[in-house]
N, C-alpha and C. Protein backbone atom coordinates (compact mmCIF):
# COMPACT_ATOMS: atom_id res chain seq x y z
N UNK A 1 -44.12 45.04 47.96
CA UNK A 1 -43.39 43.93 48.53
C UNK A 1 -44.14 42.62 48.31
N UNK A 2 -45.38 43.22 48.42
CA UNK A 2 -46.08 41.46 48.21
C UNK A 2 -46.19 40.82 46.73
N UNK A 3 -46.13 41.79 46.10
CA UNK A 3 -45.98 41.44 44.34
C UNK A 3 -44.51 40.59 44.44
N UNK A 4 -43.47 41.16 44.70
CA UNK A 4 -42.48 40.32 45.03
C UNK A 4 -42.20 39.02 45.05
N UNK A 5 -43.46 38.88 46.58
CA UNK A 5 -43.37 37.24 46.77
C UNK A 5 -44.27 36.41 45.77
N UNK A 6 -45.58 36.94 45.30
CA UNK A 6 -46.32 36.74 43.76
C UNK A 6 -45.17 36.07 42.76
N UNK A 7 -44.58 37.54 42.47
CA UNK A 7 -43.93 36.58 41.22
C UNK A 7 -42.26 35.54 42.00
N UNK A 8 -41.89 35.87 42.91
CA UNK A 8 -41.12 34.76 43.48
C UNK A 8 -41.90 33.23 43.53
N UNK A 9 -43.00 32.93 44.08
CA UNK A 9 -43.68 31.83 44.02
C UNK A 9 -44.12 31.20 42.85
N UNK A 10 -44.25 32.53 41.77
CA UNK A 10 -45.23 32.15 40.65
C UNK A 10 -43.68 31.49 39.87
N UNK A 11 -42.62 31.97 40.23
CA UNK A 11 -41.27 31.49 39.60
C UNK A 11 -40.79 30.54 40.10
N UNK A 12 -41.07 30.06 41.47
CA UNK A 12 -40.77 28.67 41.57
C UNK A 12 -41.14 27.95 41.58
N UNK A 13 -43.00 27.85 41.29
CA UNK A 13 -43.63 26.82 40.97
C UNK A 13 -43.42 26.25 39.65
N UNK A 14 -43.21 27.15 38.36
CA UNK A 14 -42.95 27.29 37.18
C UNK A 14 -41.55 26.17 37.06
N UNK A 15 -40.80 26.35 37.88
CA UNK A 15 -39.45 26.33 37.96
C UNK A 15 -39.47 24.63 37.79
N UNK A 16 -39.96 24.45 39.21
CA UNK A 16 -40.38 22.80 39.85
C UNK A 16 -41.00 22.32 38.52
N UNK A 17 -42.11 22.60 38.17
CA UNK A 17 -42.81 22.31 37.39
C UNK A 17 -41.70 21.50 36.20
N UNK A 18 -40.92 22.95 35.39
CA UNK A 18 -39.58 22.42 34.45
C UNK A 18 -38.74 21.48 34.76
N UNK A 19 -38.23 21.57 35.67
CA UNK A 19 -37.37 20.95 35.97
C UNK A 19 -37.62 19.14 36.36
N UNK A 20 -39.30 19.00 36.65
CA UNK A 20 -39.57 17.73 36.70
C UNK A 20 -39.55 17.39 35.57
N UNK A 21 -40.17 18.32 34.81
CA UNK A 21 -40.52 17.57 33.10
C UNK A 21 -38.43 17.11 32.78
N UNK A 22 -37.79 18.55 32.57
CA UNK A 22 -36.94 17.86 32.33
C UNK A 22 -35.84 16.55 32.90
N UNK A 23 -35.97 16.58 34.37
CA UNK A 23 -35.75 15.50 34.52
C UNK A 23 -36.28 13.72 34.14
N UNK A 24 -37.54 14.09 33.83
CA UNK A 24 -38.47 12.89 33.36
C UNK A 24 -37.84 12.13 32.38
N UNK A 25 -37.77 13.22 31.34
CA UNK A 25 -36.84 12.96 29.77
C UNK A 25 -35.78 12.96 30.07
N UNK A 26 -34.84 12.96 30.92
CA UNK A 26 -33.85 12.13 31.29
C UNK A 26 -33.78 10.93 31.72
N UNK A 27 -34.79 10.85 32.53
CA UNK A 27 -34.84 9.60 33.03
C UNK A 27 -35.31 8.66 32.06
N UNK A 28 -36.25 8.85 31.10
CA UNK A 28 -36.50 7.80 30.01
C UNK A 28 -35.35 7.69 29.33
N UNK A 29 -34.43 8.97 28.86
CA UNK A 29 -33.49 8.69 27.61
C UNK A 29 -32.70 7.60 29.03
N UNK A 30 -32.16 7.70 29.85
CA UNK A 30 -30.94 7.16 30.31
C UNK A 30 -31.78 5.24 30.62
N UNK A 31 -33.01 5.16 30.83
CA UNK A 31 -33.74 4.12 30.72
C UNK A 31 -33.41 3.72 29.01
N UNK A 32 -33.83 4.45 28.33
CA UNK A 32 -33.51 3.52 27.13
C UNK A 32 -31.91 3.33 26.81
N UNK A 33 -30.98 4.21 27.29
CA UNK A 33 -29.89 3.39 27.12
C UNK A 33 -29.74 2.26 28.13
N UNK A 34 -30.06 2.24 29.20
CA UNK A 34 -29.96 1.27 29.47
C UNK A 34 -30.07 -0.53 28.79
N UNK A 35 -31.62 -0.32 28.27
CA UNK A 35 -32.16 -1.12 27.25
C UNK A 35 -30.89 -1.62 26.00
N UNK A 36 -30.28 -0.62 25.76
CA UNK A 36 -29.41 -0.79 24.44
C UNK A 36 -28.37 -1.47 25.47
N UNK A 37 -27.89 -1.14 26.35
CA UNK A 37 -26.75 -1.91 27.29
C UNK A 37 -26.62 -3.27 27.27
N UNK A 38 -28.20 -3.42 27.79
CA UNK A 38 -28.86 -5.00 28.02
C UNK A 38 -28.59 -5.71 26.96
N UNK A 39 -29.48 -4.99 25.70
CA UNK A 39 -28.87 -6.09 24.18
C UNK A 39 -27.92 -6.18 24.07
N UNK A 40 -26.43 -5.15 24.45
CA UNK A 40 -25.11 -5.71 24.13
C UNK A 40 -24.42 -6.49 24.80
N UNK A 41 -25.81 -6.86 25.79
CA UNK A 41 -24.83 -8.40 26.64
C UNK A 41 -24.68 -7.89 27.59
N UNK A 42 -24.47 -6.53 28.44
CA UNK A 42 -23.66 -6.01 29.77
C UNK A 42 -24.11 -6.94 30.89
N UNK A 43 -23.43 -7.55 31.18
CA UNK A 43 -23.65 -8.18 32.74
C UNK A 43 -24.36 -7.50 33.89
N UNK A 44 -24.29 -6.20 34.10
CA UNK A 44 -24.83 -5.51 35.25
C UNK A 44 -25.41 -4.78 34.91
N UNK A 45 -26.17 -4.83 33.92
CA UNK A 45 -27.80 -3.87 33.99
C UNK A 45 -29.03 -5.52 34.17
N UNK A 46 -29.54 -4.66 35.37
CA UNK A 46 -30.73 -5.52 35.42
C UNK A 46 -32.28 -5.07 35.15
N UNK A 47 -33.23 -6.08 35.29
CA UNK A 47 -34.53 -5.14 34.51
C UNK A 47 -35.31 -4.19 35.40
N UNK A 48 -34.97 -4.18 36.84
CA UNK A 48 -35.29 -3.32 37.52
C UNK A 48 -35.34 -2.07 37.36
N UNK A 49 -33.50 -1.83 37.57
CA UNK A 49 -32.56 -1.04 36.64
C UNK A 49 -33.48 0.15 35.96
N UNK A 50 -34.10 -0.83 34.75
CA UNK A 50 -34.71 -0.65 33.55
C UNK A 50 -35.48 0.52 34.34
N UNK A 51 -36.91 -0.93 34.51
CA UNK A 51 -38.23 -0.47 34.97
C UNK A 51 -37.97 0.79 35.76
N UNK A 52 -37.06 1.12 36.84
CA UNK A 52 -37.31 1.95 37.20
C UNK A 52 -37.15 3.59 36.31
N UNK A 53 -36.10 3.50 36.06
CA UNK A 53 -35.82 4.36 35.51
C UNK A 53 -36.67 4.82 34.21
N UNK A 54 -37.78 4.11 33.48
CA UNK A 54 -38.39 4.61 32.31
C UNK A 54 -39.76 4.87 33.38
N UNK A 55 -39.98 4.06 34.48
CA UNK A 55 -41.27 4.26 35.07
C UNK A 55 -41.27 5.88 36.04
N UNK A 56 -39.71 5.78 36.13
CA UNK A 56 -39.73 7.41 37.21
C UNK A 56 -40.05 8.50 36.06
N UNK A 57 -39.15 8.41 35.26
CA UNK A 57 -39.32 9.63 34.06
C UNK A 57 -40.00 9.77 33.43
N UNK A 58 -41.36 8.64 32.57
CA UNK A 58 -42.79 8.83 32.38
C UNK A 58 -43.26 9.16 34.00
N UNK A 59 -43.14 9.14 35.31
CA UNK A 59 -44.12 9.96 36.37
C UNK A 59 -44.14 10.65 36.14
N UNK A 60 -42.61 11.47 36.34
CA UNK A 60 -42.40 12.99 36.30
C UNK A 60 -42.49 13.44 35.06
N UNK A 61 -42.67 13.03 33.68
CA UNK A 61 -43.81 13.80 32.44
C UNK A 61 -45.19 13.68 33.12
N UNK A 62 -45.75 13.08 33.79
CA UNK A 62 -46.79 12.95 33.72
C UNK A 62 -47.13 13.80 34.69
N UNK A 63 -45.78 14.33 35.82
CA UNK A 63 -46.63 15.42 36.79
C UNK A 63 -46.63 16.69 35.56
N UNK A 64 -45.62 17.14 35.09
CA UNK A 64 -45.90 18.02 34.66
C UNK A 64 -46.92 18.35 33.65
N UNK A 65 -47.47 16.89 32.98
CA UNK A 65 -48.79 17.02 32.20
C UNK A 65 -49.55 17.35 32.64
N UNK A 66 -50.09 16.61 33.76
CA UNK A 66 -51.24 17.27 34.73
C UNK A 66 -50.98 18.43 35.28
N UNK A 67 -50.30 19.30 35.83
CA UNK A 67 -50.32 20.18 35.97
C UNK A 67 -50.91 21.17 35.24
N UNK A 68 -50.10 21.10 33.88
CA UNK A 68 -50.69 22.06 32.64
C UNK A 68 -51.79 22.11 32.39
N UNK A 69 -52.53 20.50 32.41
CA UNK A 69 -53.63 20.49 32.05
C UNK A 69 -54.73 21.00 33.03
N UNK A 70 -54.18 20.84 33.88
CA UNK A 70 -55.54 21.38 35.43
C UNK A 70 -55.54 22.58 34.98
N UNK A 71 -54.48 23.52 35.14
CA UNK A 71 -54.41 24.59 34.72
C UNK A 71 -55.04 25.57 33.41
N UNK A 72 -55.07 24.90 32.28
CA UNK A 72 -55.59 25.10 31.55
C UNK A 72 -56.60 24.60 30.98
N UNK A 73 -57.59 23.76 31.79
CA UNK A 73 -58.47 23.57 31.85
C UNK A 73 -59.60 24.61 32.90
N UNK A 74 -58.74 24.82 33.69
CA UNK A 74 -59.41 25.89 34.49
C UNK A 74 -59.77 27.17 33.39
N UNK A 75 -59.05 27.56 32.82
CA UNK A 75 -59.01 28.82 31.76
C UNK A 75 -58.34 29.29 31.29
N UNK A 76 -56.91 28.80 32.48
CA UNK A 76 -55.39 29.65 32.86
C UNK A 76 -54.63 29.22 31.44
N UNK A 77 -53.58 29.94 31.25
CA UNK A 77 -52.75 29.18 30.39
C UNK A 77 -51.51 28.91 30.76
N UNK A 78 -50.56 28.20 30.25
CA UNK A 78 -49.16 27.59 30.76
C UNK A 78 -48.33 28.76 31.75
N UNK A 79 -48.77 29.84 31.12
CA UNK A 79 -48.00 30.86 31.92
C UNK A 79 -48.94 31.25 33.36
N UNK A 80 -49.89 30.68 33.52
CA UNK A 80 -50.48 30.90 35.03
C UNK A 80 -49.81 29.66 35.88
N UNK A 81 -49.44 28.99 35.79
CA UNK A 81 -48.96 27.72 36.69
C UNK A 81 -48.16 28.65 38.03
N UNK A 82 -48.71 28.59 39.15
CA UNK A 82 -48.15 28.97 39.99
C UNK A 82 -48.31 30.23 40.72
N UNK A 83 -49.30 31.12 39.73
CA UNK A 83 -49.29 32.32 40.16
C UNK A 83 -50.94 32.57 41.03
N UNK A 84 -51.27 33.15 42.26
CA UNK A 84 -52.25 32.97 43.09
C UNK A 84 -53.32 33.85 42.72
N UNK A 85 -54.49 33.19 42.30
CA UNK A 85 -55.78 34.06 41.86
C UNK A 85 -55.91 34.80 42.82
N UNK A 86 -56.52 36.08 41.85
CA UNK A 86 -57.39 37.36 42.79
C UNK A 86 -58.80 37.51 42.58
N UNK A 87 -59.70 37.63 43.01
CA UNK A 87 -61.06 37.61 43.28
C UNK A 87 -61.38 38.46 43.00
């Protein structure tokens, strides 16, 4: 039963992990259309707008960079993210 919750945790840390990255790269692509909006003149994109949206989606690449990298700097590799050392 406790292996269970092992790989349940080790699957939703993994999970979080993905799902930030891929939201990140959304958030830049929909930031750079924005950008293309702006050059075609649109009245209601502003640079906030912008900033935010390329600054949220480089964070969230950047959590999931660090993550990997703690991780595999420790020794672990991409596929340990999440799963709880045994001694």
């Amino acid at each position: 039963m406790l292996s269970n919750i092992d790989n349940a945790s080790k699957a939703t840390v993994t999970t979080l992990v993905n799902i930030a990255m891929v939201m990140g790269v959304v958030g830049v692509l929909y930031g750079l259309k924005l950008i293309k909006d702006k050059s075609n003149d649109r009245e209601n994109v502003k640079m906030s707008q912008i900033l935010l949206s390329l600054g949220g989606g480089a964070g969230l690449i950047i959590i999931w960079f660090v993550i990997t990298m703690i991780v595999e700097t420790a020794g672990g590799s991409s596929s340990d993210i999440g799963r709880q050392q045994s001694f």
